[in-house]
Protein backbone atom coordinates (compact mmCIF):
# COMPACT_ATOMS: atom_id res chain seq x y z
CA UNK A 1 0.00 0.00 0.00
CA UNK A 2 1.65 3.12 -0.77
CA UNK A 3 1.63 5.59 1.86
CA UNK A 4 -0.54 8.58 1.86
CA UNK A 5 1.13 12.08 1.00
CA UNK A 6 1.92 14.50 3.78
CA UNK A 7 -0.53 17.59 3.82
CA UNK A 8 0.19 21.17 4.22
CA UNK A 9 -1.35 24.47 4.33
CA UNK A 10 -0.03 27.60 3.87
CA UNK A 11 -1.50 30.67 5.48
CA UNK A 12 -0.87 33.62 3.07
CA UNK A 13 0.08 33.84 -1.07
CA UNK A 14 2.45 36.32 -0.62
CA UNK A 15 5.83 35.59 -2.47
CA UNK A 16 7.62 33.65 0.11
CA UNK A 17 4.27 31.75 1.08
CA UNK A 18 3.90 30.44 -3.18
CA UNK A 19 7.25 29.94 -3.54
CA UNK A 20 7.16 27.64 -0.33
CA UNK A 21 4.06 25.70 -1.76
CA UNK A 22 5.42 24.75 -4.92
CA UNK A 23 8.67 23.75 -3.29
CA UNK A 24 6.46 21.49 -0.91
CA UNK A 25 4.53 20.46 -3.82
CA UNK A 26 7.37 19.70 -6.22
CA UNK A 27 8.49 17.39 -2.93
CA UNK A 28 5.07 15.48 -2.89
CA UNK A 29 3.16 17.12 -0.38
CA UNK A 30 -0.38 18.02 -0.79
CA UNK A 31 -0.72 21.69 -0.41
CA UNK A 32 -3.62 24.11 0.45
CA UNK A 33 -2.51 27.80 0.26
CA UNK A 34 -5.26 29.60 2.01
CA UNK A 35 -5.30 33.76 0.93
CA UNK A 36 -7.52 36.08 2.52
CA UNK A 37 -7.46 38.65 -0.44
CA UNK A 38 -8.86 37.64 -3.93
CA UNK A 39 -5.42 37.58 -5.17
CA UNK A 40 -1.76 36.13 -4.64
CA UNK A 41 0.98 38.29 -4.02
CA UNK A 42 0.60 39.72 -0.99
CA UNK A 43 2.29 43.47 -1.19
CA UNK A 44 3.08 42.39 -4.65
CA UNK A 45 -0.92 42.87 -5.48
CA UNK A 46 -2.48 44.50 -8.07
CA UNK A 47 -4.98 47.76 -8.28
CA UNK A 48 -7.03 48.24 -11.96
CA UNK A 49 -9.03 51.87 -11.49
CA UNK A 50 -10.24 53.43 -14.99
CA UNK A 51 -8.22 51.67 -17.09
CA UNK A 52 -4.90 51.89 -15.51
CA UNK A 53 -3.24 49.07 -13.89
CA UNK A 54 -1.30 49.30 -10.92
CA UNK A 55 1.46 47.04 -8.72
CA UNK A 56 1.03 47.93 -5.18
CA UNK A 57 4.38 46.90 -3.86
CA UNK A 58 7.94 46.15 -5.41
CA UNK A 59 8.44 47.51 -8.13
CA UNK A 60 11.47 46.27 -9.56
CA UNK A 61 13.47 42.67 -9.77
CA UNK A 62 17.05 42.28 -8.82
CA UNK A 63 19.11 38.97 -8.09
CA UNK A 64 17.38 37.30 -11.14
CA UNK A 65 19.38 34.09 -10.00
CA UNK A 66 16.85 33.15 -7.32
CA UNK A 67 13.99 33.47 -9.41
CA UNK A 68 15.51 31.20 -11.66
CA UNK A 69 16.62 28.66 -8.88
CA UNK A 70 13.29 28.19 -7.85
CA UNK A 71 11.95 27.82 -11.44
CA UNK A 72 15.02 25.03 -12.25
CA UNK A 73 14.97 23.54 -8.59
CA UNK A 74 11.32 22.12 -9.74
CA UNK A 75 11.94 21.33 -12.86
CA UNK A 76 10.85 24.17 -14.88
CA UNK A 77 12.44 27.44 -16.75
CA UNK A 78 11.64 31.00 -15.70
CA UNK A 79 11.39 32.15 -19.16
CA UNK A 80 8.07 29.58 -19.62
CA UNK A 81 6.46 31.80 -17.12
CA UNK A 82 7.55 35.46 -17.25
CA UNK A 83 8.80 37.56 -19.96
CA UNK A 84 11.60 40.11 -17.87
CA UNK A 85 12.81 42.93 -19.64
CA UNK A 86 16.41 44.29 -18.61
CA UNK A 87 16.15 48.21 -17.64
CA UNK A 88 19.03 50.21 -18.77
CA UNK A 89 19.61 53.13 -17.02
CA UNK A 90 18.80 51.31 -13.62
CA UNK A 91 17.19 55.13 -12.47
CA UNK A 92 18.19 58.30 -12.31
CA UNK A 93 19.07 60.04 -8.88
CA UNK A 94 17.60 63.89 -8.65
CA UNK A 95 19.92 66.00 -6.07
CA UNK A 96 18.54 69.12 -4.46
CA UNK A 97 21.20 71.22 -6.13
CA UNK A 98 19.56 70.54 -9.64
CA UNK A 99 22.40 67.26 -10.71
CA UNK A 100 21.47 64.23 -11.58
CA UNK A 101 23.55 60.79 -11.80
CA UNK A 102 22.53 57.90 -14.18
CA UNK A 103 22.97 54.44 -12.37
CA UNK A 104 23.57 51.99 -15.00
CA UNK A 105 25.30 48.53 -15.18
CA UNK A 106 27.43 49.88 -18.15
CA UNK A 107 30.62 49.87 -15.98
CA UNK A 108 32.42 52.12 -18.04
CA UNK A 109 28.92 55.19 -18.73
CA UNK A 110 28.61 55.08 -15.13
CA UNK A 111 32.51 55.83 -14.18
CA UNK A 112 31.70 58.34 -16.53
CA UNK A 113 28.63 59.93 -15.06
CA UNK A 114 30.10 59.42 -11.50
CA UNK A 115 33.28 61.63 -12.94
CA UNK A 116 31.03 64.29 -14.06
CA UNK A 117 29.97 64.94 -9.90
CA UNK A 118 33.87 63.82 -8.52
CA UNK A 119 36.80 63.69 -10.31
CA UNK A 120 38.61 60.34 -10.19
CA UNK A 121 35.42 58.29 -9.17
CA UNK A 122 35.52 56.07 -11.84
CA UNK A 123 38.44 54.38 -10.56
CA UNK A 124 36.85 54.67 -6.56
CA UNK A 125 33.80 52.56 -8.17
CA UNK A 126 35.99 50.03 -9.51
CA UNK A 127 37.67 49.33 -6.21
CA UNK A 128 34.42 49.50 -4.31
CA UNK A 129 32.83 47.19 -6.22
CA UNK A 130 35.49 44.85 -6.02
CA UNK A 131 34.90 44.83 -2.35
CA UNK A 132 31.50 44.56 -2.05
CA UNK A 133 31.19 41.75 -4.44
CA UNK A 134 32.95 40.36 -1.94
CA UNK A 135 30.79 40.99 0.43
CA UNK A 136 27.75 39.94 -1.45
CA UNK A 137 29.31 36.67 -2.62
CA UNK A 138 29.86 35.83 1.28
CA UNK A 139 27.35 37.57 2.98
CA UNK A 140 24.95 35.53 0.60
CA UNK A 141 26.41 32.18 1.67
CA UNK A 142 25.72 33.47 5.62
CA UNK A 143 22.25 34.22 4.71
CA UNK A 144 21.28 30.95 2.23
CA UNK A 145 21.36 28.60 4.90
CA UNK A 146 19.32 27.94 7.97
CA UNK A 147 20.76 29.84 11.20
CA UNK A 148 17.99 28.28 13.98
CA UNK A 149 21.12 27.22 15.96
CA UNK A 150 23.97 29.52 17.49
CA UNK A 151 26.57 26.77 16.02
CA UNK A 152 24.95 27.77 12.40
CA UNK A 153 25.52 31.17 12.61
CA UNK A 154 28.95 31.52 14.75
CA UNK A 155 31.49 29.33 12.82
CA UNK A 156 35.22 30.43 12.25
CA UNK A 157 34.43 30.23 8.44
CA UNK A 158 31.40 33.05 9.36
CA UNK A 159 33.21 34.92 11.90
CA UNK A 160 35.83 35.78 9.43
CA UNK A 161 33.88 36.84 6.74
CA UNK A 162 31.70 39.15 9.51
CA UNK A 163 34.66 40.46 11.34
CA UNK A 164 37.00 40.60 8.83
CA UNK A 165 35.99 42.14 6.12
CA UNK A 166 33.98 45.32 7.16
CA UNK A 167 30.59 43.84 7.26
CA UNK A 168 29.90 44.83 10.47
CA UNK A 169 31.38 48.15 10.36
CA UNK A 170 29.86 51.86 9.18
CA UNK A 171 27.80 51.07 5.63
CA UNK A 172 28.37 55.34 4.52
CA UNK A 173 32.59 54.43 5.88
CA UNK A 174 32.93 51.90 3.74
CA UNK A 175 31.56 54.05 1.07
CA UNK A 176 33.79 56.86 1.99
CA UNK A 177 37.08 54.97 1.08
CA UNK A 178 36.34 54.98 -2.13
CA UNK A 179 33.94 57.85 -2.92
CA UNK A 180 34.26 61.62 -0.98
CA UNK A 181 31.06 63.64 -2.77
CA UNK A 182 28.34 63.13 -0.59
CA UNK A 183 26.13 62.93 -3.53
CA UNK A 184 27.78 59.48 -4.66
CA UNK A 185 28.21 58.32 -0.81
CA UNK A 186 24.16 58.87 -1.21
CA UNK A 187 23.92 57.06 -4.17
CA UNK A 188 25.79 53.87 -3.01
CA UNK A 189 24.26 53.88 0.38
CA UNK A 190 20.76 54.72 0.03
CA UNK A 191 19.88 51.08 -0.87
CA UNK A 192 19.39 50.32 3.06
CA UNK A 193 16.12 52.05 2.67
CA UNK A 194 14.71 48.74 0.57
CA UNK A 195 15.46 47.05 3.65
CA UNK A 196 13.72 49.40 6.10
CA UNK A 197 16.90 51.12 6.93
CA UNK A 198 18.53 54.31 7.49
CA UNK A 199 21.52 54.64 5.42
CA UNK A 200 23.17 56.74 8.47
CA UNK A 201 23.06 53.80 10.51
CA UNK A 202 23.28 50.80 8.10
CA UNK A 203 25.87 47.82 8.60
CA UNK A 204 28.65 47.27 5.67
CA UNK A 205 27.29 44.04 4.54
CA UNK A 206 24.71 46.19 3.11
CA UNK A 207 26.65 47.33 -0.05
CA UNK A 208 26.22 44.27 -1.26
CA UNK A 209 22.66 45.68 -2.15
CA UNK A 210 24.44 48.35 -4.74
CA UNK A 211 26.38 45.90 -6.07
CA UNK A 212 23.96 43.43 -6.82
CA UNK A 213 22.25 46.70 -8.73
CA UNK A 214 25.23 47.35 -10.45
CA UNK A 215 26.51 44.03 -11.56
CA UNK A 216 23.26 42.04 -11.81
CA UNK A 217 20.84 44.69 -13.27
CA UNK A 218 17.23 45.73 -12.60
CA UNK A 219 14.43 43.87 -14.61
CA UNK A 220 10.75 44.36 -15.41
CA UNK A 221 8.31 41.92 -15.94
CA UNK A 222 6.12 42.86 -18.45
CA UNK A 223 2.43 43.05 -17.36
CA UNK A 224 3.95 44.27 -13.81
CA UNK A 225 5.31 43.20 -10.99
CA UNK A 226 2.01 40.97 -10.36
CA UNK A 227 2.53 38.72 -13.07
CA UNK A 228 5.53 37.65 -10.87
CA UNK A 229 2.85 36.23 -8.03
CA UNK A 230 0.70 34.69 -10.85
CA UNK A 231 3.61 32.86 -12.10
CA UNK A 232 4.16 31.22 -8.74
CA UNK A 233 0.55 30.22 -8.58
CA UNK A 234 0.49 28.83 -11.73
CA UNK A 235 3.74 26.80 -10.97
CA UNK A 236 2.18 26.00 -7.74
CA UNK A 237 -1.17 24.45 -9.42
CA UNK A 238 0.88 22.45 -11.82
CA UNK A 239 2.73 21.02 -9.12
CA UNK A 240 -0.09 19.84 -7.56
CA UNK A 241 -0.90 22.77 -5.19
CA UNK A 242 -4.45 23.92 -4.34
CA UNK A 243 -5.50 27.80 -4.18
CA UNK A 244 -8.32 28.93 -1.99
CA UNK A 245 -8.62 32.72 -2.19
CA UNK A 246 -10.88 34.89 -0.18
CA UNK A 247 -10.38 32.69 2.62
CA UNK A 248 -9.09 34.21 5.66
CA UNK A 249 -7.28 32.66 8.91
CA UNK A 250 -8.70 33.54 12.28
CA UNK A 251 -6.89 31.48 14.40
CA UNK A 252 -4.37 28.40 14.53
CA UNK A 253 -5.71 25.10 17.31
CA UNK A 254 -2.89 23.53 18.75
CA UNK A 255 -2.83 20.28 21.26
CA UNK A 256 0.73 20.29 23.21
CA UNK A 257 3.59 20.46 20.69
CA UNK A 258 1.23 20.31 17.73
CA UNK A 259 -1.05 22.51 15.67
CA UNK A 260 -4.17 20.49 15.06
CA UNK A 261 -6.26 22.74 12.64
CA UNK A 262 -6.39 26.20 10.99
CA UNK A 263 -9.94 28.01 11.05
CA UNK A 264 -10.72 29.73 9.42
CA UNK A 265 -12.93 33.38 9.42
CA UNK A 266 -16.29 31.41 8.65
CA UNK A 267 -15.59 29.16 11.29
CA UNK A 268 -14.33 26.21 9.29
CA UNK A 269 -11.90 23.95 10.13
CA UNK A 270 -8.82 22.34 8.48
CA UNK A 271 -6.35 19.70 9.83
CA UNK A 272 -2.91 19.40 7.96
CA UNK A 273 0.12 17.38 8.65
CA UNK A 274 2.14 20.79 8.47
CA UNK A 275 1.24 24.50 8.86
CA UNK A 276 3.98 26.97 6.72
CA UNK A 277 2.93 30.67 8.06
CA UNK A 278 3.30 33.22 5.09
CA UNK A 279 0.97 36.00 7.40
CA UNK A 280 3.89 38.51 9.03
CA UNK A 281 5.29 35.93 12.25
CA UNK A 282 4.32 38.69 14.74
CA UNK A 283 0.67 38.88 13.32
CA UNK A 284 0.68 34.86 13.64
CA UNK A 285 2.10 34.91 17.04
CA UNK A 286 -0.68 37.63 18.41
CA UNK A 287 -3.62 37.31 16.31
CA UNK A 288 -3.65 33.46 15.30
CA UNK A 289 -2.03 31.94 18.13
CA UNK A 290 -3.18 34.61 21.00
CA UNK A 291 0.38 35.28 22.72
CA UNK A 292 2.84 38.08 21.47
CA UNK A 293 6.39 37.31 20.49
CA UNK A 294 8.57 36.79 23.35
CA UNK A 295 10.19 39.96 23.58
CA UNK A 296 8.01 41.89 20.59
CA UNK A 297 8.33 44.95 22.68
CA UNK A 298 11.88 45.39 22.61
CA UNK A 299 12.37 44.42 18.96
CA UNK A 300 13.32 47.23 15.78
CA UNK A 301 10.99 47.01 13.78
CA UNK A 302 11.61 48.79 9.90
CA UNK A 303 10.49 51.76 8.52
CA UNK A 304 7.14 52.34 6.92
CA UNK A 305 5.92 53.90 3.90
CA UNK A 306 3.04 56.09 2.44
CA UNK A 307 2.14 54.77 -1.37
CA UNK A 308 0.61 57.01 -4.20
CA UNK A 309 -0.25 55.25 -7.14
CA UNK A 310 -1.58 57.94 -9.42
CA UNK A 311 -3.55 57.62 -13.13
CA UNK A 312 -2.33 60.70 -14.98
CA UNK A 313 -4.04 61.28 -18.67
CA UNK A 314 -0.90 63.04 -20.06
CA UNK A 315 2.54 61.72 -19.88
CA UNK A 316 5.56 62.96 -18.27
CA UNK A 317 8.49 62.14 -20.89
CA UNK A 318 11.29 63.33 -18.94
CA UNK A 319 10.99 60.60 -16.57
CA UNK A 320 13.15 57.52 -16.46
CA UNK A 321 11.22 54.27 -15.21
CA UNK A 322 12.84 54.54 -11.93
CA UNK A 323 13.41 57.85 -9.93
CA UNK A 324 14.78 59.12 -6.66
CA UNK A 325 14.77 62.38 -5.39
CA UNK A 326 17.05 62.98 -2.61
CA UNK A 327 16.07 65.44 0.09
CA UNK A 328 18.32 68.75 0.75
CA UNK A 329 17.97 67.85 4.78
CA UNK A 330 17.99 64.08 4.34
CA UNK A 331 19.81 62.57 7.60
CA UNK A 332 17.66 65.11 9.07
CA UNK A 333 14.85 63.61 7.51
CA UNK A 334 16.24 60.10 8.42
CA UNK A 335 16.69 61.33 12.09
CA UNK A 336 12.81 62.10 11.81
CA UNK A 337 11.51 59.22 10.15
CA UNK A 338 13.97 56.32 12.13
CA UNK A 339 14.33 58.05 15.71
CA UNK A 340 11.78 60.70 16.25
CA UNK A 341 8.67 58.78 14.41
CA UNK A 342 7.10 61.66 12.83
CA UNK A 343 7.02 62.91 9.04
CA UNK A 344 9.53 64.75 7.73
CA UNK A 345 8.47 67.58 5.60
CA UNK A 346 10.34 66.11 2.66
CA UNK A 347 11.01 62.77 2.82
CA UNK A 348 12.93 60.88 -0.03
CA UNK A 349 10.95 59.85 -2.80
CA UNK A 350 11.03 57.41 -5.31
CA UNK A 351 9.02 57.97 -8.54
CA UNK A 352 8.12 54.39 -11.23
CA UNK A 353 6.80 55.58 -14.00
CA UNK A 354 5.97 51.91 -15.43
CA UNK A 355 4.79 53.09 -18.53
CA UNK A 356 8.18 53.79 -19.71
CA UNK A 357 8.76 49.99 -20.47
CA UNK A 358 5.27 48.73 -20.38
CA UNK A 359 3.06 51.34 -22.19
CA UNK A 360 -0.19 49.27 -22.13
CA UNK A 361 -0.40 49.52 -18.09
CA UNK A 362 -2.36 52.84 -18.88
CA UNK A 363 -4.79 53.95 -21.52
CA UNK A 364 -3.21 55.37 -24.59
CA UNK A 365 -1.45 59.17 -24.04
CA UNK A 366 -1.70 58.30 -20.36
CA UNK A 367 0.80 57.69 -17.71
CA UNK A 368 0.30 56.01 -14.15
CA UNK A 369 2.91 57.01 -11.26
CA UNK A 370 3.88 55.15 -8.41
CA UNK A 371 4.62 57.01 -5.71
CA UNK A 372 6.81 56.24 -2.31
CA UNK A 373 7.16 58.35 0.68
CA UNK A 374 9.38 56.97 2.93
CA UNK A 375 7.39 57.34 6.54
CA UNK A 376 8.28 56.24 9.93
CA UNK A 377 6.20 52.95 11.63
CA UNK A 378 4.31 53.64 14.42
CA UNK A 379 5.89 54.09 17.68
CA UNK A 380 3.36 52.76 20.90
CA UNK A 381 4.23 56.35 22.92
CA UNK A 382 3.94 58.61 19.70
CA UNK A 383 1.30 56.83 17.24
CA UNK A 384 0.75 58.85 14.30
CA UNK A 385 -2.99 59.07 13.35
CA UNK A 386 -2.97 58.43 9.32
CA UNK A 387 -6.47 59.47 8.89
CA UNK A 388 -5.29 62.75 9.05
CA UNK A 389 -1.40 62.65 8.20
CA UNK A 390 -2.07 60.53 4.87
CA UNK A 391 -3.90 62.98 3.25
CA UNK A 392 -1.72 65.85 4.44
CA UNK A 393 1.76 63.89 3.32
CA UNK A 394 -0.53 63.32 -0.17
CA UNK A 395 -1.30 66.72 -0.37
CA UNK A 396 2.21 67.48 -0.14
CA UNK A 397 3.87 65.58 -2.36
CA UNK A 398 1.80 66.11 -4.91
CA UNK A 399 2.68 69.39 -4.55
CA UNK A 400 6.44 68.68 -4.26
CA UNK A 401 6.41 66.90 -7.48
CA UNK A 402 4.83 69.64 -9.33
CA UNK A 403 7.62 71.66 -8.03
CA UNK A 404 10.02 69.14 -9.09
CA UNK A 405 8.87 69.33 -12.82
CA UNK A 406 5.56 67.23 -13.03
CA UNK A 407 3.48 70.10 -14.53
CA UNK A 408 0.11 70.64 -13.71
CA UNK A 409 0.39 66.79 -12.64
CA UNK A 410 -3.05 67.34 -9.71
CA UNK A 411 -5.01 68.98 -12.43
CA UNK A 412 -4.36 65.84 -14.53
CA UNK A 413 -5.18 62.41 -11.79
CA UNK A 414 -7.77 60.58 -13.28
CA UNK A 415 -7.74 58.16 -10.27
CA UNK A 416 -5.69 57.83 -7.34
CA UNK A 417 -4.79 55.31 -4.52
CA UNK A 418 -3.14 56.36 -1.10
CA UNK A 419 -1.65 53.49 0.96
CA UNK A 420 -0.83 54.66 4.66
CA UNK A 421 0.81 52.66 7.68
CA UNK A 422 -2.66 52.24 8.86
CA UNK A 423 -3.03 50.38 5.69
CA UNK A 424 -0.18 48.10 6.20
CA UNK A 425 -1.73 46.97 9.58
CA UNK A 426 -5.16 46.30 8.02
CA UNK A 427 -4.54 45.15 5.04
CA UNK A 428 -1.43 42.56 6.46
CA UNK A 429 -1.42 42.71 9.61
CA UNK A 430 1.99 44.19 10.48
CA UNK A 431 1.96 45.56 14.31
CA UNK A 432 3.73 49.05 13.40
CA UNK A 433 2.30 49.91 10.12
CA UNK A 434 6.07 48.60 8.90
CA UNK A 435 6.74 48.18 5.24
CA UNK A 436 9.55 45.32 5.43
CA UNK A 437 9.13 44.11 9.16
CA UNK A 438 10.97 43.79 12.02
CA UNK A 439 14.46 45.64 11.44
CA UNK A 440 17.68 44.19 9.84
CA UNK A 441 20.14 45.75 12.45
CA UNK A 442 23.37 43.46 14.21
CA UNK A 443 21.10 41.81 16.70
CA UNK A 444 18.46 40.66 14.47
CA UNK A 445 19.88 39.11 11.89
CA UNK A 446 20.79 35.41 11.50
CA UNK A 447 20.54 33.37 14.52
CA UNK A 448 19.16 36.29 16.07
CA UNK A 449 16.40 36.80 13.87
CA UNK A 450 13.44 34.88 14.65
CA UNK A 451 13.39 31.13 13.61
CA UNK A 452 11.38 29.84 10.81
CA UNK A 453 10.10 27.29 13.53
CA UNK A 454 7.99 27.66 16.38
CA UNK A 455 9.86 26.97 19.54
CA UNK A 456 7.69 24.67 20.87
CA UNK A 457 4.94 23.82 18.20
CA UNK A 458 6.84 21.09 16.39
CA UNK A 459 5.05 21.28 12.83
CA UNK A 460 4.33 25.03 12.96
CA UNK A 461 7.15 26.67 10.50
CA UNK A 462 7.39 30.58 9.27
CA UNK A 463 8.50 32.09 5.75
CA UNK A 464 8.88 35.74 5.08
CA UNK A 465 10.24 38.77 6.03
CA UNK A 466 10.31 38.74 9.76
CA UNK A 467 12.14 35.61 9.92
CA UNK A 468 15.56 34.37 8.43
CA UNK A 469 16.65 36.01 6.23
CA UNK A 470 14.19 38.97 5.44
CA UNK A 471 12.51 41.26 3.44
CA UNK A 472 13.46 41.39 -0.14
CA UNK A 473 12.01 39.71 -3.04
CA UNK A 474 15.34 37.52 -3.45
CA UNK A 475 15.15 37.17 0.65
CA UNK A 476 11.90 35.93 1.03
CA UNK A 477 12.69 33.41 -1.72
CA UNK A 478 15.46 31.76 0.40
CA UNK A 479 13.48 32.04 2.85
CA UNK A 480 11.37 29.61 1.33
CA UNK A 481 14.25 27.17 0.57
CA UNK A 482 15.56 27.46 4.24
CA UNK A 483 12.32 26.38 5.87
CA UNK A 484 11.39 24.06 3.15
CA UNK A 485 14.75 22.32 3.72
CA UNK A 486 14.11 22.62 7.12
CA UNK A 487 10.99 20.92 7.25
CA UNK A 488 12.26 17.78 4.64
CA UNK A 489 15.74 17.54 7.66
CA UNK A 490 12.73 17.44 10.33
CA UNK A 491 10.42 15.16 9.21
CA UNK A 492 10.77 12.79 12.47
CA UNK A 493 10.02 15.95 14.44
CA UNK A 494 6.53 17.03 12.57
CA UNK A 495 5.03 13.30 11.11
């Protein structure tokens, strides 16, 4: 008699939770992703107002390699599934003394455009990138593998690579030694910010994020960043992986070490062999299992942000698909946004104008802008009440883009979408109204970040951004691979 499969559910479609169900699926299990909102992809959704048609998250692909990993580890080819279009320039930065620099992977243009703002740069590129591929070649073996165990994490082989080659020291020194025009420092540190981070306080390790930029490229996937998601679900259903959508969690059973069933909002019930939580861990710890975190209160969590996405009916040629516009005051406005917990007056911003690459996202002669403010979570002694701030910090930055060169851009919204903190808790339960989740500082990453296993609940595992490794499209996608490789090493523990 052959034995019956394993089952599993996973709680949540986001990235990390599809890419873990078709690696459980690809190894024989039977899997039930269960997804609250009527589509996958989590922040990676999708908005369609009036035409236009919006991504409501990342916006961007980098580290290509681990799409394609996941894609070849069961058995099939990216390409099949996605058509990704390379972006050349990468984006264009906007100072607040009227330059510009042009980040590009052509080595040799952007020694060139870095020369134009500091004289001898080209060569000060050259060497930093040499050492920060370094850093991203070893800091990416750290991160790859499971760290649930001290021994993982703290080997000699590690504690070189941390301590010895600037990965735990300044991010904006390391830059220095190679770079002295704050503008470039800017431009080769500002990176943390995907992460949740402020630049001014980032660890080294982190330039691995402008290299990977650099040397690897941005890509698009035409028909949006959502067609990302709806390639995983598609590889998920061919592997054998079932897709319930509009079906919300309310709370996980358990019986001693075990979960015994996942209900679910309407009060049904569903028993699986294994539980994989894609739902922020936090949010599973407090609102599905009814106990916080151990220790939530003290953890750092990330920053937030306030999303515009905007349907313009004229176009805005002098755009580039990717934009950021720097802030004259911005460690000021870092100092606001990571310490003080209230809204700068100008914030970075980063302007995607999609359209560029992938006209038919918006009606013909029309454009559709998306938006990001960076904005501080919410701190329990100052909350900020977004009800009133979000349409203030809209208001503003409409305002601010005008100013920049957007002309007339208010007069010309045909529809409009404003996604606050607020939002983030609702809509995904994140405690602070964080964008990326808890914080990727020294002493909560690694072993120190929290395990993609429940301590004590013996088939309850985690994927996503608050556990090892992080946020990050290309993190949550190892994440995946960690706890599915955890689960297939711990199968004694969980049947």
């Amino acid at each position: 008699m052959t034995a019956a499969r394993p089952t599993a559910i996973v709680i949540g479609a986001g990235i990390g939770g599809l890419a873990a169900a078709a690696r459980l699926a690809h190894q024989d299990f039977s899997v039930t992703v269960l997804e609250r909102h009527a589509v996958p992809g989590g922040r990676a959704g999708l908005w369609e107002s009036h035409g236009f048609r919006f991504d409501t998250g990342p916006s961007f692909v980098l580290m290509l390699e681990y799409w394609q990993q996941l894609f070849e580890d069961t058995g099939r080819r990216l390409e099949d599934y996605v058509s990704l279009v390379r972006l050349d320039p990468n984006y264009r930065i906007h100072y607040p003394d009227g330059s510009t620099l042009e980040m590009t992977s052509a080595l040799d243009t952007l020694g060139e455009n870095m020369e134009r703002l500091e004289p001898g740069a080209g060569a000060g590129l050259r060497r930093f990138l040499a050492r920060s591929g370094e850093l991203y070649r070893s800091g990416l073996a750290f991160v790859s593998r499971n760290m649930h165990t001290a021994r993982a994490m703290f080997t000699l082989e590690h504690g070189a690579m941390l301590l010895g080659t600037g990965a735990l020291g300044d991010l904006r020194r390391l830059v220095g030694r190679y770079v002295r025009d704050e503008r470039l420092v800017q431009a080769l540190t500002f990176q943390s910010l995907y992460l949740g981070l402020s630049p001014y306080e980032s660890l080294g390790i982190y330039s691995l994020l402008p290299y990977t930029e650099i040397a690897g490229g941005l890509y698009y996937p035409m028909g949006g960043m959502h067609a990302l998601p709806r390639a995983l679900e598609r590889l998920g259903r061919e592997l054998g992986a079932g897709f319930e959508f509009g079906r919300g969690v309310a709370r996980l059973e358990r019986s001693g070490r075990r979960v015994t069933g996942v209900v679910l909002d309407d009060g049904t019930r569903l028993a699986a062999d294994l539980v994989v939580a894609n739902a922020d861990l936090p949010y599973v710890y407090e609102r599905l299992l009814g106990e916080p975190y151990p220790g939530i209160a003290k953890k750092e969590f990330s920053c937030s942000v306030v999303l515009l996405n905007l349907g313009v009916r004229r176009t805005y040629p002098a755009l580039l698909h990717h934009n950021l516009i720097v802030p004259a005051a911005m460690r000021e406005a870092c100092e606001d946004i990571f310490h003080r917990h209230r809204m700068p007056e100008e914030p970075p911003l980063y302007v995607c104008a999609p359209t560029r690459t992938d006209p038919g996202a918006a009606p013909p002669g029309c454009e559709i802008l998306f938006v990001l403010v960076v904005a501080p979570s919410q701190s329990p002694a100052r909350p900020i009440d977004w009800t009133t701030e979000g349409p203030k910090v809209e208001e503003r930055t409409l305002a601010r883009l005008e100013a920049f060169g957007l002309t007339d851009l208010r007069a010309n919204i045909v529809t409009r979408r404003r996604f606050t903190p607020a939002d983030f808790t609702a809509a995904f339960g994140n405690l602070r109204g964080e964008a990326f989740g808890l914080a990727h500082g020294l002493r909560q990453i690694g072993y120190f970040r929290p395990h993609n296993r429940h301590p004590n609940l013996q088939n309850l595992y985690f994927v996503g951004q608050s556990t090892h490794p992080g946020c990050g499209l290309p993190m949550v996608l190892i994440s995946a691979r960690c706890t599915v490789d955890r689960v297939m090493a711990e199968r004694a523990v969980w049947q």
